[in-house]
N, C-alpha and C. Protein backbone atom coordinates (compact mmCIF):
# COMPACT_ATOMS: atom_id res chain seq x y z
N UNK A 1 5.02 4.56 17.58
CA UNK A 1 3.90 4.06 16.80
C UNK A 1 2.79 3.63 17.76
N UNK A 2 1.39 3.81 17.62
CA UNK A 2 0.30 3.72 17.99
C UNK A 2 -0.15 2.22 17.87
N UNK A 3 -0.32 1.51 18.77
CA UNK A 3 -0.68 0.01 18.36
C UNK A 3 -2.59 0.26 18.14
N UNK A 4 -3.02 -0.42 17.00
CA UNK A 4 -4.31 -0.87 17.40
C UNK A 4 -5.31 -1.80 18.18
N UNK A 5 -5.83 -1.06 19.23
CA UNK A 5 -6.27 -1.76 20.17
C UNK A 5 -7.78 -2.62 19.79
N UNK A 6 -8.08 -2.12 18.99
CA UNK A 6 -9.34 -2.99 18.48
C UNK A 6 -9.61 -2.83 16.64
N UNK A 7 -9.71 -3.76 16.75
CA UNK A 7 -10.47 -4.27 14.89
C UNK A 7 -11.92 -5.07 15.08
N UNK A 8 -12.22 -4.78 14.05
CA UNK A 8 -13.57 -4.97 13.60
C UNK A 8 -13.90 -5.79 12.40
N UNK A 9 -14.44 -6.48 12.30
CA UNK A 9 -14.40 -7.56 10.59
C UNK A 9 -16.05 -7.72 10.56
N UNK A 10 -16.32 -7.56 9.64
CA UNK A 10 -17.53 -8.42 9.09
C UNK A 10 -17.67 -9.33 8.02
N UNK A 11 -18.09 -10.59 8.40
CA UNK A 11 -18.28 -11.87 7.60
C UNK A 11 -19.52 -11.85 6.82
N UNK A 12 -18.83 -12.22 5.44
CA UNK A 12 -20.38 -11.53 4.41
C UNK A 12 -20.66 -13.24 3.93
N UNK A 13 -21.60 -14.00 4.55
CA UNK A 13 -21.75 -15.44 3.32
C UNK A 13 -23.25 -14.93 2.79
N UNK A 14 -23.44 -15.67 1.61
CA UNK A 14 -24.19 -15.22 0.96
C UNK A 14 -25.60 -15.71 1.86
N UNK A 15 -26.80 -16.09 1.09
CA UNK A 15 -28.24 -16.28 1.23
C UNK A 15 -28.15 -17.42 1.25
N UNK A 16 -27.54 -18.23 0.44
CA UNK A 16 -27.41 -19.88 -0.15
C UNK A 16 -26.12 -19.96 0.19
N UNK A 17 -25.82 -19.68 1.43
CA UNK A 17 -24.11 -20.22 2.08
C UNK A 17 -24.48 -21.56 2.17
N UNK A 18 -23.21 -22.58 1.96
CA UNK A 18 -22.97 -23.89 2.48
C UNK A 18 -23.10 -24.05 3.79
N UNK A 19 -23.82 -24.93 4.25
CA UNK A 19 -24.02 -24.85 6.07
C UNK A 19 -22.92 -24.81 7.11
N UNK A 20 -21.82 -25.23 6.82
CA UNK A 20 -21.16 -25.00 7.78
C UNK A 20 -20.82 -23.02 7.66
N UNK A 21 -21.54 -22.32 6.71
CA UNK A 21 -21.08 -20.86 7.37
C UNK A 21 -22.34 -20.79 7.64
N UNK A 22 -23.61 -21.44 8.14
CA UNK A 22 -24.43 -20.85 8.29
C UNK A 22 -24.40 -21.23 10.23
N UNK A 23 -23.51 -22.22 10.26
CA UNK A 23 -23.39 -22.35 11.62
C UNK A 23 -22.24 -21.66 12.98
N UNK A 24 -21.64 -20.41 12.33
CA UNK A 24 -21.30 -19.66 12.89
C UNK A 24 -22.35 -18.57 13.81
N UNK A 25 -21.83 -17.73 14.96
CA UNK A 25 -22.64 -16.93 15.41
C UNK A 25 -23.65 -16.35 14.45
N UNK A 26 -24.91 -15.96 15.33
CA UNK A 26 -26.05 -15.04 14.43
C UNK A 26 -25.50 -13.26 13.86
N UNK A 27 -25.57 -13.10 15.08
CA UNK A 27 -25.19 -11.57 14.86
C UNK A 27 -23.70 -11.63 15.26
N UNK A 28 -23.35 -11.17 16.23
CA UNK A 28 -22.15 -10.70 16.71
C UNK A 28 -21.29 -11.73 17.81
N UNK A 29 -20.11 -11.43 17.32
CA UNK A 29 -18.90 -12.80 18.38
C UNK A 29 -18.01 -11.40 19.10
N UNK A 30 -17.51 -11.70 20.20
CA UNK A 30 -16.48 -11.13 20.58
C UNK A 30 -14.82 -12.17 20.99
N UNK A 31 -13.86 -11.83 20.32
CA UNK A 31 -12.75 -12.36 20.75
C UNK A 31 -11.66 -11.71 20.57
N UNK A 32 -11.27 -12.08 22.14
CA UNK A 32 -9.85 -11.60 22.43
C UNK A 32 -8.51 -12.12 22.15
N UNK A 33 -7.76 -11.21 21.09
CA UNK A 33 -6.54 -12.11 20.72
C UNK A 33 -5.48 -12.23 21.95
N UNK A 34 -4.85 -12.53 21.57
CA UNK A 34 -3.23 -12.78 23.06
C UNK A 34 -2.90 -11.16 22.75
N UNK A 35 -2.65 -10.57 21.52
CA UNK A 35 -2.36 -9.29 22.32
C UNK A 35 -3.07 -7.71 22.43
N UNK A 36 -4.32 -8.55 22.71
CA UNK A 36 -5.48 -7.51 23.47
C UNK A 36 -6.22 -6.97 22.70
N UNK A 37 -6.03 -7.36 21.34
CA UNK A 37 -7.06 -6.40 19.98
C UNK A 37 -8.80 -6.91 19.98
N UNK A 38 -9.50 -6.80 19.85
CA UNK A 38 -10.53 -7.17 20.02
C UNK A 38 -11.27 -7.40 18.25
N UNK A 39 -11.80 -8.91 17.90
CA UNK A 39 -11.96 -9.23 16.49
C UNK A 39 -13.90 -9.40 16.62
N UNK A 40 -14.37 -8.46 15.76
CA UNK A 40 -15.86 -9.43 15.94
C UNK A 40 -15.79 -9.94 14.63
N UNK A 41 -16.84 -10.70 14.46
CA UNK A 41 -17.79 -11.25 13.12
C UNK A 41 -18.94 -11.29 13.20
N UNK A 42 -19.58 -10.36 12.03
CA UNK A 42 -21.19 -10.60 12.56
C UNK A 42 -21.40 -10.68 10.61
N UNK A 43 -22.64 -11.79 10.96
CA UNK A 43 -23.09 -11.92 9.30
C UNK A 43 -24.12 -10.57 9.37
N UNK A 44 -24.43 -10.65 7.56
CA UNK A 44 -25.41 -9.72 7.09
C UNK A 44 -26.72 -10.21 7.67
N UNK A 45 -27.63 -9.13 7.21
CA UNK A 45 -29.03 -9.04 7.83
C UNK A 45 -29.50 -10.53 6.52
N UNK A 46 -30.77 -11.08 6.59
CA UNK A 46 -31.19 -11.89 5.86
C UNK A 46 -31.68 -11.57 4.65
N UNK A 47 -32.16 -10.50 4.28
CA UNK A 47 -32.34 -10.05 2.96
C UNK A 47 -31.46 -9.66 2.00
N UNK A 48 -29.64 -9.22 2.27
CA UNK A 48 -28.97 -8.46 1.68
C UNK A 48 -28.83 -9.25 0.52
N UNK A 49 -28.69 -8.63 -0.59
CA UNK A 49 -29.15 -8.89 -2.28
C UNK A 49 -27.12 -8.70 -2.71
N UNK A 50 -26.14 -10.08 -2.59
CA UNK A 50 -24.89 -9.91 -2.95
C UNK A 50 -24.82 -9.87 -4.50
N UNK A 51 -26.52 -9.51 -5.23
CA UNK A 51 -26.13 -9.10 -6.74
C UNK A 51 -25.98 -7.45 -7.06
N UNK A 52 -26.82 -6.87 -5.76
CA UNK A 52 -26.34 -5.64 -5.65
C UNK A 52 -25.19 -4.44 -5.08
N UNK A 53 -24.76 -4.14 -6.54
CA UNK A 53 -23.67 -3.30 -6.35
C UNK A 53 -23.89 -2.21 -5.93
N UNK A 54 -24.66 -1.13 -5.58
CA UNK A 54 -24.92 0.15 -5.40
C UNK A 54 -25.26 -0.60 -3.61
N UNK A 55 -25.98 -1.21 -3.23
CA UNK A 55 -26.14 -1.49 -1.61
C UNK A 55 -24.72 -1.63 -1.04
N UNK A 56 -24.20 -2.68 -1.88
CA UNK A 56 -22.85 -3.06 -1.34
C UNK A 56 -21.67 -1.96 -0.91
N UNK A 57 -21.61 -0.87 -1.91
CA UNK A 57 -20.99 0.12 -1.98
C UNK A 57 -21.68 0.82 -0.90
N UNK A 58 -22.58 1.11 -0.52
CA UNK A 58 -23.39 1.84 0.52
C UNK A 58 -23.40 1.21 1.87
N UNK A 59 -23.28 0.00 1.93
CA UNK A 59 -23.30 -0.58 3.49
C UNK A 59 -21.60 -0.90 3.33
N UNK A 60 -21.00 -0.55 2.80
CA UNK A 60 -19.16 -0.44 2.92
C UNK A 60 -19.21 1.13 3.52
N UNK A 61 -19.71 1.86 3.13
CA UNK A 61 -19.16 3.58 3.69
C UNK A 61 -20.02 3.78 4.78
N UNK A 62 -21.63 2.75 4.85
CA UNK A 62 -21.93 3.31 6.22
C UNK A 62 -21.04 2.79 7.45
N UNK A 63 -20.44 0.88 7.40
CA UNK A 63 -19.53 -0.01 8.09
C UNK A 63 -18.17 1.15 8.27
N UNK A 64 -18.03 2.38 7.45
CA UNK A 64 -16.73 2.73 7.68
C UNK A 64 -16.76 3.89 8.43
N UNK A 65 -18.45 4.49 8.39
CA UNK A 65 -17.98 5.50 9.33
C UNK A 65 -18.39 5.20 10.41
N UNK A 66 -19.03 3.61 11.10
CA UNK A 66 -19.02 3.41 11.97
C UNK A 66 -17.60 2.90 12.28
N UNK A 67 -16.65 3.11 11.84
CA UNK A 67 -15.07 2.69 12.38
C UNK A 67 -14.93 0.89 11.94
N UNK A 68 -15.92 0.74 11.47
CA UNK A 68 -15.41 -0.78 11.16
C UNK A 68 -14.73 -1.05 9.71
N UNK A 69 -14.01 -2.33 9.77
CA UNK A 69 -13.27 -3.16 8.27
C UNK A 69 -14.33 -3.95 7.87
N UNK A 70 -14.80 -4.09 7.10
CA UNK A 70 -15.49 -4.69 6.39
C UNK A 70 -14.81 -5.85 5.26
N UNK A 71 -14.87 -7.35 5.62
CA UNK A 71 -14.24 -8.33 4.77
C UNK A 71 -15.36 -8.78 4.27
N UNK A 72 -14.69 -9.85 3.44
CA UNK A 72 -15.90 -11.01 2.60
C UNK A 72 -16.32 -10.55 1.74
N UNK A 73 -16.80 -11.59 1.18
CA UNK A 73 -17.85 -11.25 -0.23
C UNK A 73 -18.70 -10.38 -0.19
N UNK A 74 -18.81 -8.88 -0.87
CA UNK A 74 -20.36 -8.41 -0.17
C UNK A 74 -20.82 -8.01 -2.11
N UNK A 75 -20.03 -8.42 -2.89
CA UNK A 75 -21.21 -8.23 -4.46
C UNK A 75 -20.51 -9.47 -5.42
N UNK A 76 -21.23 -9.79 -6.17
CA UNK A 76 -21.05 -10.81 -6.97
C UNK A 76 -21.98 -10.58 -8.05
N UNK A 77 -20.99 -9.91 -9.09
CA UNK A 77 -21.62 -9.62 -10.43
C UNK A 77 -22.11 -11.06 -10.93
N UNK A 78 -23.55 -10.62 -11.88
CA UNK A 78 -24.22 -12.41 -12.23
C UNK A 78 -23.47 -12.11 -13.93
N UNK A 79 -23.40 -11.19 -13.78
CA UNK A 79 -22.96 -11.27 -15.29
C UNK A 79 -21.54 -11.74 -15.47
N UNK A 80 -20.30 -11.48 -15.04
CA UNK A 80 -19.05 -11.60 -14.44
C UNK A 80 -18.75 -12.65 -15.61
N UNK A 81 -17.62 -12.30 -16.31
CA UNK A 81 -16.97 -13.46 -17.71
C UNK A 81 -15.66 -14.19 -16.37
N UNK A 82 -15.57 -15.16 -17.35
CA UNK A 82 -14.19 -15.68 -16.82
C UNK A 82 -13.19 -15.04 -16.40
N UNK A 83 -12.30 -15.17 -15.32
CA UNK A 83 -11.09 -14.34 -15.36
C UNK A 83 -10.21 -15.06 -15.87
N UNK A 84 -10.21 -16.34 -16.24
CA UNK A 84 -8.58 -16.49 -16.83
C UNK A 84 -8.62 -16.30 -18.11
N UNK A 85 -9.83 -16.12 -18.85
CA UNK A 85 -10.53 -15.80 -19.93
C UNK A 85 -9.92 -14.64 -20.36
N UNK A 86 -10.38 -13.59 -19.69
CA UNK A 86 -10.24 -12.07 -18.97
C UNK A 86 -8.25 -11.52 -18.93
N UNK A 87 -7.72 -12.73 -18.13
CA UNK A 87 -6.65 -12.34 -18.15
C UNK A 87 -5.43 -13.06 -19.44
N UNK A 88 -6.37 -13.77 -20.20
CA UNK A 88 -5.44 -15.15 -20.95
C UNK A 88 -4.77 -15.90 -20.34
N UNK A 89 -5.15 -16.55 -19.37
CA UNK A 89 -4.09 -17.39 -19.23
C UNK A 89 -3.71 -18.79 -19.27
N UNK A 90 -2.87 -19.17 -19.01
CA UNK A 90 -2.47 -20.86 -19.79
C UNK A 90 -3.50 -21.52 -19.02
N UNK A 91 -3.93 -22.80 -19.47
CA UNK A 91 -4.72 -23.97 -19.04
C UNK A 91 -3.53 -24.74 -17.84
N UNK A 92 -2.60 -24.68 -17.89
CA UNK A 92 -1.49 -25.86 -17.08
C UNK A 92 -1.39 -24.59 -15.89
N UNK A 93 -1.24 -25.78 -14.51
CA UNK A 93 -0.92 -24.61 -13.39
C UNK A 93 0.57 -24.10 -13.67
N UNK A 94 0.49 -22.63 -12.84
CA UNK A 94 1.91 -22.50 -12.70
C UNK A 94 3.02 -22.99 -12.25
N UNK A 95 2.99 -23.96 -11.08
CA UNK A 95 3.41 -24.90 -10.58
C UNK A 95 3.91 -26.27 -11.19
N UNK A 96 3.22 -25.92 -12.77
CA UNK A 96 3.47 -27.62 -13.60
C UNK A 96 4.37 -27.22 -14.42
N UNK A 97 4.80 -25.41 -15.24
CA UNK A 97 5.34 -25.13 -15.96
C UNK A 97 7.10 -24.81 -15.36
N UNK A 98 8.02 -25.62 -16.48
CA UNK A 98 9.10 -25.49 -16.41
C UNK A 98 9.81 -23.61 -16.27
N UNK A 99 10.99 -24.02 -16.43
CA UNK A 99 11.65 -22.53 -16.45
C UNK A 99 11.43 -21.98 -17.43
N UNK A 100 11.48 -23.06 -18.66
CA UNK A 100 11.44 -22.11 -20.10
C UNK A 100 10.44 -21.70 -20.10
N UNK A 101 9.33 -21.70 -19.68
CA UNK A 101 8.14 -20.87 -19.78
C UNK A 101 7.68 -19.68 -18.92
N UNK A 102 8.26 -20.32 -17.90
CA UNK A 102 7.91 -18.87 -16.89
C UNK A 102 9.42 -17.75 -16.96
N UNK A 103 10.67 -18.26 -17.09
CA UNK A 103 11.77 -17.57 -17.69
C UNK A 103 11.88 -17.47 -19.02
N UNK A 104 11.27 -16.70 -19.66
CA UNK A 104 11.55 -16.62 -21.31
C UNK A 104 12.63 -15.64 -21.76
N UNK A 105 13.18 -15.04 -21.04
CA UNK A 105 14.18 -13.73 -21.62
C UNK A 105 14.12 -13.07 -21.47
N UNK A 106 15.58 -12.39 -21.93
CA UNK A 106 15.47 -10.75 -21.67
C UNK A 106 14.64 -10.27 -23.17
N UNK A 107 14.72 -10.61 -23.98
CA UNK A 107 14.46 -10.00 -25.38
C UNK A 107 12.37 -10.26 -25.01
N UNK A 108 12.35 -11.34 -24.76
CA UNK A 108 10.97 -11.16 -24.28
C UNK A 108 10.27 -10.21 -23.57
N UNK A 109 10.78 -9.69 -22.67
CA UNK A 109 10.99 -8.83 -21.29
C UNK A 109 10.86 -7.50 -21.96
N UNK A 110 12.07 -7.44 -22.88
CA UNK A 110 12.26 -5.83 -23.54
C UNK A 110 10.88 -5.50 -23.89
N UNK A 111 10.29 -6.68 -25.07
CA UNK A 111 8.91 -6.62 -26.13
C UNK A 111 7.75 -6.35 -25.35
N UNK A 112 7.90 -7.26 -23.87
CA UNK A 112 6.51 -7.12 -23.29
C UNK A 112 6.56 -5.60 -22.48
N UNK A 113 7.63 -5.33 -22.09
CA UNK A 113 7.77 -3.63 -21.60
C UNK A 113 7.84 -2.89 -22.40
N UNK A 114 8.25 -2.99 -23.92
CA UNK A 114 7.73 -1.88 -24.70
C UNK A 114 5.98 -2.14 -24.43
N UNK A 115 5.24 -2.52 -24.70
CA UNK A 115 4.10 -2.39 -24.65
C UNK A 115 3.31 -1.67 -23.48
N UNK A 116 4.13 -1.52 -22.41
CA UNK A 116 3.83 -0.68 -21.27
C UNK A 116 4.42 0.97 -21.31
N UNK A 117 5.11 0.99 -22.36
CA UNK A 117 5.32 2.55 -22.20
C UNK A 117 4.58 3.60 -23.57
């Protein structure tokens, strides 16, 4: 197996980042991990518009055929509904709910997998 000798990341904060991301490098960082991969971070240019989806999609395939990974936020629909809304889900964390709720059965199990076939 081929180890990768270098990676590439880009850090996307928005226009109206909270200051402590605005106090990271300008453009570009170089660092060397312990086993020799090389990580940058460089923010976006000052104009990039994270309501646009068609740029976002376009500066992802140009970042890729320059060989880079591209992380972070780079679109944020304004329209965007709730996701727990979206997904239904309970108001109580998962972490607060007993067994009987997160273990409900096999007969439960059967009903909710019929619905998948």
């Amino acid at each position: 197996m081929t180890a990768i000798r270098e990676r590439q990341y880009i850090k996307c904060p928005f226009n109206k980042a909270p200051s402590f991301l605005n106090n990271y490098i300008e453009r570009l960082s170089r660092s060397i991990d312990p086993d020799g991969s090389i990580l940058r971070l460089r923010k976006l240019h000052e104009d990039y518009d994270p309501r646009d989806r068609i740029a976002a999609m376009d500066y992802l395939q140009r970042r890729h055929a320059d060989g880079e990974i591209v992380t972070g936020l780079l679109y944020l629909d304004p329209d965007a509904g709730d996701l727990h809304a979206a997904l239904n889900t309970v108001e109580t964390p998962l972490n607060r709910l007993g067994a009987r709720e997160l273990i409900p059965g096999a007969a439960a199990l059967e009903k909710f997998n019929a619905t998948l076939r």
